[in-house]
PDB file of N, CA and C in Angstrom:
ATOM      1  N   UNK A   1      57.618   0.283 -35.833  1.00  0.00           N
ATOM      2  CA  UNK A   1      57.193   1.519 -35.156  1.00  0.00           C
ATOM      3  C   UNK A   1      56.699   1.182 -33.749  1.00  0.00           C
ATOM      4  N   UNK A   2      56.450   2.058 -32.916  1.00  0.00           N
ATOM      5  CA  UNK A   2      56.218   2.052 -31.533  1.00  0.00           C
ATOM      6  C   UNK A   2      54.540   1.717 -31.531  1.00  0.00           C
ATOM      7  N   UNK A   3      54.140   1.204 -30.854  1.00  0.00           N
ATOM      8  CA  UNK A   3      52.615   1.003 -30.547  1.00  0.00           C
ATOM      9  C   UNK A   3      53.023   1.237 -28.907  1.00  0.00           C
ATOM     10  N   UNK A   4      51.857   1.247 -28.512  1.00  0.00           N
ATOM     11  CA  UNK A   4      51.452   1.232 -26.679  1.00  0.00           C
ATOM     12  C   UNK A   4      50.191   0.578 -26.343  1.00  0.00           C
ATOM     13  N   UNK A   5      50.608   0.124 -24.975  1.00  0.00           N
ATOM     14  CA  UNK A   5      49.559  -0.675 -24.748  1.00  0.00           C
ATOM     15  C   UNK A   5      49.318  -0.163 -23.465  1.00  0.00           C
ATOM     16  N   UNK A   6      48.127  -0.501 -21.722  1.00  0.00           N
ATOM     17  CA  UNK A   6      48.492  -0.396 -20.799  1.00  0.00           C
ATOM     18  C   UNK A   6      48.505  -1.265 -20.084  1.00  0.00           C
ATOM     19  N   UNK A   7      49.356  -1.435 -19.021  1.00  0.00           N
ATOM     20  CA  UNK A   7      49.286  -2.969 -18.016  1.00  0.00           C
ATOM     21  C   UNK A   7      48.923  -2.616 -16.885  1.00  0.00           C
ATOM     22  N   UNK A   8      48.927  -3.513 -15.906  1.00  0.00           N
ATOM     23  CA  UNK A   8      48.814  -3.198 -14.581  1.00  0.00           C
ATOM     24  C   UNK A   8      50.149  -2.311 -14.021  1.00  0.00           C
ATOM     25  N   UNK A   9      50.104  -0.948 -12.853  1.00  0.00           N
ATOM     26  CA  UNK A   9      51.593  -1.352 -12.691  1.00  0.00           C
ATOM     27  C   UNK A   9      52.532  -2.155 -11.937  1.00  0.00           C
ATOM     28  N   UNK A  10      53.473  -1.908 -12.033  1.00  0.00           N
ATOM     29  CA  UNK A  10      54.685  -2.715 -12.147  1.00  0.00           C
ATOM     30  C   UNK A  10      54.393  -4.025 -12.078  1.00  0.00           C
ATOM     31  N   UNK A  11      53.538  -4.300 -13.559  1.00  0.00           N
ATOM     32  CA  UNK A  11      53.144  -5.882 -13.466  1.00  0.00           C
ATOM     33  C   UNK A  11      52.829  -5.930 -15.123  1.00  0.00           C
ATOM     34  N   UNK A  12      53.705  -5.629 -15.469  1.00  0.00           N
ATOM     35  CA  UNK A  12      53.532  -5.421 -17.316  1.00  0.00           C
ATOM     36  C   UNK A  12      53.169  -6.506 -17.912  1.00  0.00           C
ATOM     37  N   UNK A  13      53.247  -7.801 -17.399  1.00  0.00           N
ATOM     38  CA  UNK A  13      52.719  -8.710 -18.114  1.00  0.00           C
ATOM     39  C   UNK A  13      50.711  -9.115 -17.708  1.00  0.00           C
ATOM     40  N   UNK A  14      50.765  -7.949 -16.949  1.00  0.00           N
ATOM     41  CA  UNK A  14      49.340  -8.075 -16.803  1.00  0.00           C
ATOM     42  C   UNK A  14      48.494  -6.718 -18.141  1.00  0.00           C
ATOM     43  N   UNK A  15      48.449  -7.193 -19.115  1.00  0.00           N
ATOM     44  CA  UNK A  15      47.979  -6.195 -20.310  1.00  0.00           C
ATOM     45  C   UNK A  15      46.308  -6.433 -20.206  1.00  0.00           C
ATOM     46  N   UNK A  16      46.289  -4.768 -20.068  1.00  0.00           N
ATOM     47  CA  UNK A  16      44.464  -4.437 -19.924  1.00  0.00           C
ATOM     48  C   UNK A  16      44.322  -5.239 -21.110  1.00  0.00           C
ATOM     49  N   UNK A  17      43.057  -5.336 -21.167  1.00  0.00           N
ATOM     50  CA  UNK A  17      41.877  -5.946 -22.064  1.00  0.00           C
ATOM     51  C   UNK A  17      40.902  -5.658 -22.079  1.00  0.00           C
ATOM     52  N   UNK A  18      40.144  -5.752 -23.145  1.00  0.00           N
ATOM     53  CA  UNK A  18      38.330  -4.971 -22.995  1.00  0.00           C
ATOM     54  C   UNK A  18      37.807  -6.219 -23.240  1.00  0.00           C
ATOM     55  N   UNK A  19      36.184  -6.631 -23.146  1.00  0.00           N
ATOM     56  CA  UNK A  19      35.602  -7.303 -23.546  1.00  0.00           C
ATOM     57  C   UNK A  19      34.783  -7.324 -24.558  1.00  0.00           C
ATOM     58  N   UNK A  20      34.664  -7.595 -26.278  1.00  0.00           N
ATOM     59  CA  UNK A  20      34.080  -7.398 -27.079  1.00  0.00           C
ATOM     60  C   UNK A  20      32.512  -7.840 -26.851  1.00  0.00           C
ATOM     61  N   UNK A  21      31.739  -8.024 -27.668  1.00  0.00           N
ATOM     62  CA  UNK A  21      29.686  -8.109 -27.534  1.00  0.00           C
ATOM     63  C   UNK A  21      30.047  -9.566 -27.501  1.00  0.00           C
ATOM     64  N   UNK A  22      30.751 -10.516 -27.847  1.00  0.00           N
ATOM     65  CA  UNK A  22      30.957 -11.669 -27.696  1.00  0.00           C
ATOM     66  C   UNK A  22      31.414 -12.667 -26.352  1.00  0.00           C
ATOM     67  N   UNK A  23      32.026 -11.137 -25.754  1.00  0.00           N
ATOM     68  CA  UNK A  23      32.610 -11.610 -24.471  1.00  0.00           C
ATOM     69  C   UNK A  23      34.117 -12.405 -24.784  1.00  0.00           C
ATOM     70  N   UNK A  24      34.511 -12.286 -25.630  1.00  0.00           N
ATOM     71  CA  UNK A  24      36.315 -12.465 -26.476  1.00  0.00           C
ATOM     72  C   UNK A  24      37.140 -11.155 -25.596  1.00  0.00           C
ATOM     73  N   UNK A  25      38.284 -11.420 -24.850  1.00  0.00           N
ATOM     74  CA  UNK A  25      39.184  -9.988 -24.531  1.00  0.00           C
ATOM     75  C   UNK A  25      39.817 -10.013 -25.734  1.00  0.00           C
ATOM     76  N   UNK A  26      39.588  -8.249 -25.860  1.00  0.00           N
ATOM     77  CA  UNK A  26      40.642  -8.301 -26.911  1.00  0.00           C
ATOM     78  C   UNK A  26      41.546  -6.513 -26.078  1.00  0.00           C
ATOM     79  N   UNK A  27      42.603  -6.736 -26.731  1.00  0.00           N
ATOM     80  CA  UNK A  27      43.556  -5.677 -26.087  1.00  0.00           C
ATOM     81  C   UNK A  27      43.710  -4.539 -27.126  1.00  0.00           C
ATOM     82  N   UNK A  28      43.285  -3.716 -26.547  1.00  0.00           N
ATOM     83  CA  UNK A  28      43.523  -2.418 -27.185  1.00  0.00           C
ATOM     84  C   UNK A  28      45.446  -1.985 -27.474  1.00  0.00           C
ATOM     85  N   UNK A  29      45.101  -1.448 -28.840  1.00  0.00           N
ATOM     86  CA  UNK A  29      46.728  -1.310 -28.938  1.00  0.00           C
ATOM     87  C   UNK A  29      46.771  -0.014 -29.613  1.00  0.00           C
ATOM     88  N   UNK A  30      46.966   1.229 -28.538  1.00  0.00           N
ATOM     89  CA  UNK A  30      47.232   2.396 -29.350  1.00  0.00           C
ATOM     90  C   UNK A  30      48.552   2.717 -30.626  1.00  0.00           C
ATOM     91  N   UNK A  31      48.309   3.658 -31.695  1.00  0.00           N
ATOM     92  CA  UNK A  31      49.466   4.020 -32.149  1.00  0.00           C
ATOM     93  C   UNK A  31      49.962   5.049 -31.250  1.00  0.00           C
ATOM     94  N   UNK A  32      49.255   5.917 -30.466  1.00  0.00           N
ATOM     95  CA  UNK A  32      49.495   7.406 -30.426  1.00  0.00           C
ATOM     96  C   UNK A  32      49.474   7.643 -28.580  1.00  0.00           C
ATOM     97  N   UNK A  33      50.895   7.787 -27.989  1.00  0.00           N
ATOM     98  CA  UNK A  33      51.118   8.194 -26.969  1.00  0.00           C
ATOM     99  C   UNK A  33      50.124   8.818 -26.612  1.00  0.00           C
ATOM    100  N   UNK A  34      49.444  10.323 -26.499  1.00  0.00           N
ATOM    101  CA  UNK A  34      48.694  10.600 -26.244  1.00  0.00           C
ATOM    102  C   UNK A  34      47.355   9.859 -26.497  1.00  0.00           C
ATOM    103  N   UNK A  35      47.159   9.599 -26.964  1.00  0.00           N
ATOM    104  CA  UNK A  35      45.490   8.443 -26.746  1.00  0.00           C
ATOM    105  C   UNK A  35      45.644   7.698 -26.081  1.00  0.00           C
ATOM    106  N   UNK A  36      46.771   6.811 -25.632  1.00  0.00           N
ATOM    107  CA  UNK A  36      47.066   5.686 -24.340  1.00  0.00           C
ATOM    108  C   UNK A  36      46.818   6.881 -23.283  1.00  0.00           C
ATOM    109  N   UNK A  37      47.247   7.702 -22.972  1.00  0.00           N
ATOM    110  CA  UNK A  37      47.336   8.400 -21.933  1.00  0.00           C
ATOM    111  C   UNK A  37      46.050   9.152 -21.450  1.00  0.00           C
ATOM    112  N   UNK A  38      45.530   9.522 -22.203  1.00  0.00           N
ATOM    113  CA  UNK A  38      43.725   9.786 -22.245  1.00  0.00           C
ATOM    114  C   UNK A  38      43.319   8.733 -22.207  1.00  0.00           C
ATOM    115  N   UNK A  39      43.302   7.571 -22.477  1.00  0.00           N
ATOM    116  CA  UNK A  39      42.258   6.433 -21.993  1.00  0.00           C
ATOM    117  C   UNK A  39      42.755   6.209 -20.539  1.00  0.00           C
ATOM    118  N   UNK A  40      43.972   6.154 -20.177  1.00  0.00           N
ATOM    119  CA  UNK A  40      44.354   5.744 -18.979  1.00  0.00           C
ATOM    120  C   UNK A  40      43.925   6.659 -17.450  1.00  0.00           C
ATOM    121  N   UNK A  41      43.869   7.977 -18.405  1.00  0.00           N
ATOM    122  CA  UNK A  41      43.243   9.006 -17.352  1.00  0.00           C
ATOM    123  C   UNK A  41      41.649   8.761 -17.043  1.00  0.00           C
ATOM    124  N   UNK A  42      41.120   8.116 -17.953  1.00  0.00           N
ATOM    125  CA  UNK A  42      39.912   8.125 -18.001  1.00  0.00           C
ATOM    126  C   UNK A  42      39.530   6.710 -16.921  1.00  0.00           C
ATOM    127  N   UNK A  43      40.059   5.834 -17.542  1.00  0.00           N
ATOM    128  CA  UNK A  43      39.699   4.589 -16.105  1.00  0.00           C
ATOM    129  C   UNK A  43      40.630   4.741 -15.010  1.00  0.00           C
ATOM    130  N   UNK A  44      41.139   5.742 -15.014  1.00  0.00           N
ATOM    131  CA  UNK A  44      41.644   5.814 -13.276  1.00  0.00           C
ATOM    132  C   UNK A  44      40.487   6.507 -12.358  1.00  0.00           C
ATOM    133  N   UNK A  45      39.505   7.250 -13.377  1.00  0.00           N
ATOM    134  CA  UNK A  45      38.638   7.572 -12.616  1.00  0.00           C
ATOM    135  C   UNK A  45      37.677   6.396 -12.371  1.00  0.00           C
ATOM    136  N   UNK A  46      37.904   5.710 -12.760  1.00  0.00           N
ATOM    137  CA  UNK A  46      36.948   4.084 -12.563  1.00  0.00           C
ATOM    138  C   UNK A  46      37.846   3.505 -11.683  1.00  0.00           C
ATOM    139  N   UNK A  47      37.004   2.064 -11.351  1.00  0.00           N
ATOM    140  CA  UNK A  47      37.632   1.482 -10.262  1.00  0.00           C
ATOM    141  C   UNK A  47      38.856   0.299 -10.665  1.00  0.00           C
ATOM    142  N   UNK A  48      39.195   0.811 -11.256  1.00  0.00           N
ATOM    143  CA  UNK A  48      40.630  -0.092 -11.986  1.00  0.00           C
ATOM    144  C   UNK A  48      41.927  -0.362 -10.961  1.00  0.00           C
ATOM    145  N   UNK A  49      42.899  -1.294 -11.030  1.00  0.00           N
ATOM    146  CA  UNK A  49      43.790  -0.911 -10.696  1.00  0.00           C
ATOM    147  C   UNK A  49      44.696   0.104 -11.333  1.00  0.00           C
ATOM    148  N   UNK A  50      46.155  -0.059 -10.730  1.00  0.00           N
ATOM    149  CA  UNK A  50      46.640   1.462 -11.281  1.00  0.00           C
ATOM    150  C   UNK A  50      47.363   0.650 -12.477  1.00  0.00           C
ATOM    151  N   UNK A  51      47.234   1.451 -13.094  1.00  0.00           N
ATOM    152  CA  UNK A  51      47.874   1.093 -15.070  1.00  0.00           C
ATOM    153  C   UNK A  51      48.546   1.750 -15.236  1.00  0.00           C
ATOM    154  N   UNK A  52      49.755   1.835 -16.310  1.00  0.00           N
ATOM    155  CA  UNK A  52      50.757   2.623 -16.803  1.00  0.00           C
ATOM    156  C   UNK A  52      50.561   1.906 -18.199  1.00  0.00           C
ATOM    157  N   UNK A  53      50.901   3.144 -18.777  1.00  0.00           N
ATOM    158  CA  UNK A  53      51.190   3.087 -20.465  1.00  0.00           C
ATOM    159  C   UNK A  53      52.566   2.203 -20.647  1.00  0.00           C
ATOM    160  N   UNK A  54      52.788   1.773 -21.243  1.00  0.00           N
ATOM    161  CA  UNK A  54      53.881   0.875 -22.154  1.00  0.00           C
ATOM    162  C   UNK A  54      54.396   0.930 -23.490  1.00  0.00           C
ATOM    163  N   UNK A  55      55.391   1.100 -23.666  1.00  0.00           N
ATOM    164  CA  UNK A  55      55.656   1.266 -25.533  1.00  0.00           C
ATOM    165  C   UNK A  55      56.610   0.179 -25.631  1.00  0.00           C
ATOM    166  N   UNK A  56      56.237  -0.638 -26.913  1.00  0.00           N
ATOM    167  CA  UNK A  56      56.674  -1.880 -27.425  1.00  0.00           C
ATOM    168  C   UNK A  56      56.550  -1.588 -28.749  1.00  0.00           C
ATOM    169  N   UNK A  57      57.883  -2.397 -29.350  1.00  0.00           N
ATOM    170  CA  UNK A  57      57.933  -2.379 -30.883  1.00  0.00           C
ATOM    171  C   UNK A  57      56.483  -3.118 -31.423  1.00  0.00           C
ATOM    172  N   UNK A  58      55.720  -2.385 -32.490  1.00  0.00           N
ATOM    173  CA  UNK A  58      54.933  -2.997 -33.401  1.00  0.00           C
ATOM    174  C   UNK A  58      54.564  -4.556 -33.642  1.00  0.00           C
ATOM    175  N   UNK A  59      55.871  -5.035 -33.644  1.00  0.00           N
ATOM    176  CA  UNK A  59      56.073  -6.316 -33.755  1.00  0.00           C
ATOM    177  C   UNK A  59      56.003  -7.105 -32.930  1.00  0.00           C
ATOM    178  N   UNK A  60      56.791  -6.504 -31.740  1.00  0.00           N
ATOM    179  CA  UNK A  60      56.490  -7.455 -30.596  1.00  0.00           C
ATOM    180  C   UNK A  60      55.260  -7.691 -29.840  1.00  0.00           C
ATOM    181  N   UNK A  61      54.295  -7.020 -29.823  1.00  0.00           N
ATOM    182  CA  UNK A  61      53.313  -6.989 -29.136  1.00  0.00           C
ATOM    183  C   UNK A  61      52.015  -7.633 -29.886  1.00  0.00           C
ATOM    184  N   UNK A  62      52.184  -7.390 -31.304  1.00  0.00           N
ATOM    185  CA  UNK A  62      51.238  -8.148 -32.538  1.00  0.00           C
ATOM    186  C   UNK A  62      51.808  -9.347 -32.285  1.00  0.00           C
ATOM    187  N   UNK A  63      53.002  -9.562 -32.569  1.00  0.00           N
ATOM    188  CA  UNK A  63      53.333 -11.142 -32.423  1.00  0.00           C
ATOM    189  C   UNK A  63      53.183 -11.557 -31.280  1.00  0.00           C
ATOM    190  N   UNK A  64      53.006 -10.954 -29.905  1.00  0.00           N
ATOM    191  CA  UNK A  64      53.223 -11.859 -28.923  1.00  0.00           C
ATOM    192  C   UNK A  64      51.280 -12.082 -28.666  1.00  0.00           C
ATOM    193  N   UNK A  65      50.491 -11.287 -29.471  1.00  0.00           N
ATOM    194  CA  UNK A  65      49.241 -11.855 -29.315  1.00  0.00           C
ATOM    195  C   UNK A  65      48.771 -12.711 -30.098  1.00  0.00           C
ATOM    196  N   UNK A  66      49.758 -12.312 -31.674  1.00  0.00           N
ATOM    197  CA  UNK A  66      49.041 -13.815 -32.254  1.00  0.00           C
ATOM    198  C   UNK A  66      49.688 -14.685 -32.111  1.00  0.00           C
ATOM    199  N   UNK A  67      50.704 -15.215 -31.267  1.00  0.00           N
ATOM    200  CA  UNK A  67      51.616 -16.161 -30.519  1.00  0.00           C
ATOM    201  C   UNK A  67      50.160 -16.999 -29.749  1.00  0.00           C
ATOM    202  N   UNK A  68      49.887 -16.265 -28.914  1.00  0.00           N
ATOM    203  CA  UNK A  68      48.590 -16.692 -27.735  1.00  0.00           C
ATOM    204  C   UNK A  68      47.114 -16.898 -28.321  1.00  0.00           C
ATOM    205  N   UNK A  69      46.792 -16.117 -30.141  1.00  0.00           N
ATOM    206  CA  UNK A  69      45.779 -16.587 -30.188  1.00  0.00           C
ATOM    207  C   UNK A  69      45.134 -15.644 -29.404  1.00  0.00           C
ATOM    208  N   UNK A  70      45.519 -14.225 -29.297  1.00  0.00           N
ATOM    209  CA  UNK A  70      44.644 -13.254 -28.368  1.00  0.00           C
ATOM    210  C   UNK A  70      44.405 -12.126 -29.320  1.00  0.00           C
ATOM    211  N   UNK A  71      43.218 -11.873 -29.216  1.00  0.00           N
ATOM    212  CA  UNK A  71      42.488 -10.728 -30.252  1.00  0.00           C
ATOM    213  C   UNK A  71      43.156  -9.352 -29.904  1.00  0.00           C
ATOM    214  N   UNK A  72      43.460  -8.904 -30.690  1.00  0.00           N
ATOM    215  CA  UNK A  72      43.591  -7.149 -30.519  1.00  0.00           C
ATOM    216  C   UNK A  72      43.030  -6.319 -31.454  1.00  0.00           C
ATOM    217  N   UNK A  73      42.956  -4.760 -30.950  1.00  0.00           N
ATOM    218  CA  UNK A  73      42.970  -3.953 -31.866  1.00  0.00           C
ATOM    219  C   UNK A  73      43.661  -3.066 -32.229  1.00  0.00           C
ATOM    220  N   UNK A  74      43.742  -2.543 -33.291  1.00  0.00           N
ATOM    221  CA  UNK A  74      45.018  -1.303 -33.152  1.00  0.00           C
ATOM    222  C   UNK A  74      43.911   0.210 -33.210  1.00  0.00           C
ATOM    223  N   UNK A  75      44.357   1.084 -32.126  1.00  0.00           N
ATOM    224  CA  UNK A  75      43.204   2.382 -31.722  1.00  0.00           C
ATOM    225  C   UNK A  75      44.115   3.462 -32.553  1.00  0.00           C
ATOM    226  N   UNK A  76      43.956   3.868 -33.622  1.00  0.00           N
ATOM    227  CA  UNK A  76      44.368   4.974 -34.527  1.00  0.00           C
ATOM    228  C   UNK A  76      43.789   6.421 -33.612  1.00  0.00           C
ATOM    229  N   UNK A  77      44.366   7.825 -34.053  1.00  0.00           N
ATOM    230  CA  UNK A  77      44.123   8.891 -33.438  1.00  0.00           C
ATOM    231  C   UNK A  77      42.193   8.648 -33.852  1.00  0.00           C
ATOM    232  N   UNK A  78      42.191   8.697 -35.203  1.00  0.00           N
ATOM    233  CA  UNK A  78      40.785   8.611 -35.598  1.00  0.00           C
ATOM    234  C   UNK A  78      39.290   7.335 -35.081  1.00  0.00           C
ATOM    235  N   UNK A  79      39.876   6.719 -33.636  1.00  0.00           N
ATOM    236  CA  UNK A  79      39.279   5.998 -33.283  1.00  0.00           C
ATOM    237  C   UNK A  79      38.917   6.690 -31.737  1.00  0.00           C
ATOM    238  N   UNK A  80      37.267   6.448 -31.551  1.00  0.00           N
ATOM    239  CA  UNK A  80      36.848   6.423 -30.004  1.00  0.00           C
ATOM    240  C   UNK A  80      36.666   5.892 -29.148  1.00  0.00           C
ATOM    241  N   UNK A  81      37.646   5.332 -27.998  1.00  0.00           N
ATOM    242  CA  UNK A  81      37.226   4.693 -27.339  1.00  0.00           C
ATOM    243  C   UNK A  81      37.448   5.554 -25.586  1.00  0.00           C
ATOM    244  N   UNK A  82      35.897   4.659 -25.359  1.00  0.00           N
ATOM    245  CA  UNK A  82      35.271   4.850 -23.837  1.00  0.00           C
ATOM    246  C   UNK A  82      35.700   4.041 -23.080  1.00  0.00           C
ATOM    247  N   UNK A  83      35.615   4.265 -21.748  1.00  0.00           N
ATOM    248  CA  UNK A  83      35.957   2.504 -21.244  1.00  0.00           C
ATOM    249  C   UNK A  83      34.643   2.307 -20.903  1.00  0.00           C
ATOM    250  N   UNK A  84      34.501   1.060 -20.231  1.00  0.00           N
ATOM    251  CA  UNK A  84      33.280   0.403 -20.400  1.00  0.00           C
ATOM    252  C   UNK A  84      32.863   0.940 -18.812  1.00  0.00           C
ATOM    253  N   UNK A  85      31.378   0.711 -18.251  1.00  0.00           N
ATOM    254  CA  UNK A  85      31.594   1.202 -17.265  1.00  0.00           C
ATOM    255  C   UNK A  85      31.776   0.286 -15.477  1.00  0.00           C
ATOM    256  N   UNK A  86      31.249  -0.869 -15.971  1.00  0.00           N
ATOM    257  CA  UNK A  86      32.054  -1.696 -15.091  1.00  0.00           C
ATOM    258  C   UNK A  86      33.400  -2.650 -15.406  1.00  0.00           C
ATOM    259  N   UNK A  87      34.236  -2.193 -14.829  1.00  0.00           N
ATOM    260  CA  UNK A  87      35.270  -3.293 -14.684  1.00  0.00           C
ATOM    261  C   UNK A  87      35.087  -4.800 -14.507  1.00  0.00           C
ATOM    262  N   UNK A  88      35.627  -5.584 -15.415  1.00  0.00           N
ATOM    263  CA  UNK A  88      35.580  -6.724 -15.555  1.00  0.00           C
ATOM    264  C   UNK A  88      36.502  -7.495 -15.042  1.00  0.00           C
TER     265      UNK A  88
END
């Protein structure tokens, strides 16, 4: 199935990341087009660069983080997320 993620644009291999209480990035991985797109609206009002949504097979994007050993999460409709309020 489709997941989404967001990157920098036209620099897709630059994939946002949040910082967990540990200080670990881990990458947010929506199921739901619209929730990538509401978070993305939301830190454009922050001082981010500019991001675009991305859709990648399920697989590829789980595997290419536990390839690297890079934490993710998967953001279900039933999940809230804020962005943080300084950029890291």
């Amino acid at each position: 199935s489709l997941m989404f993620v967001l990157t920098i644009a036209d620099h897709p291999e630059g994939v946002f990341s949040l910082h967990d209480d540990d200080e670990n990035r881990v990458i947010p991985i929506w199921t739901e087009v619209d929730d990538a797109n509401r978070y993305l609206m939301m830190i454009q009002e922050e001082d981010y660069p500019d991001m675009q949504v991305v859709e990648m097979e399920d697989h590829v994007i789980i595997g290419a983080c536990q390839d690297r050993g890079q934490r993710f999460s998967i953001i279900t409709p039933d999940d809230f997320l804020i962005p943080p309020d300084d950029p890291k």
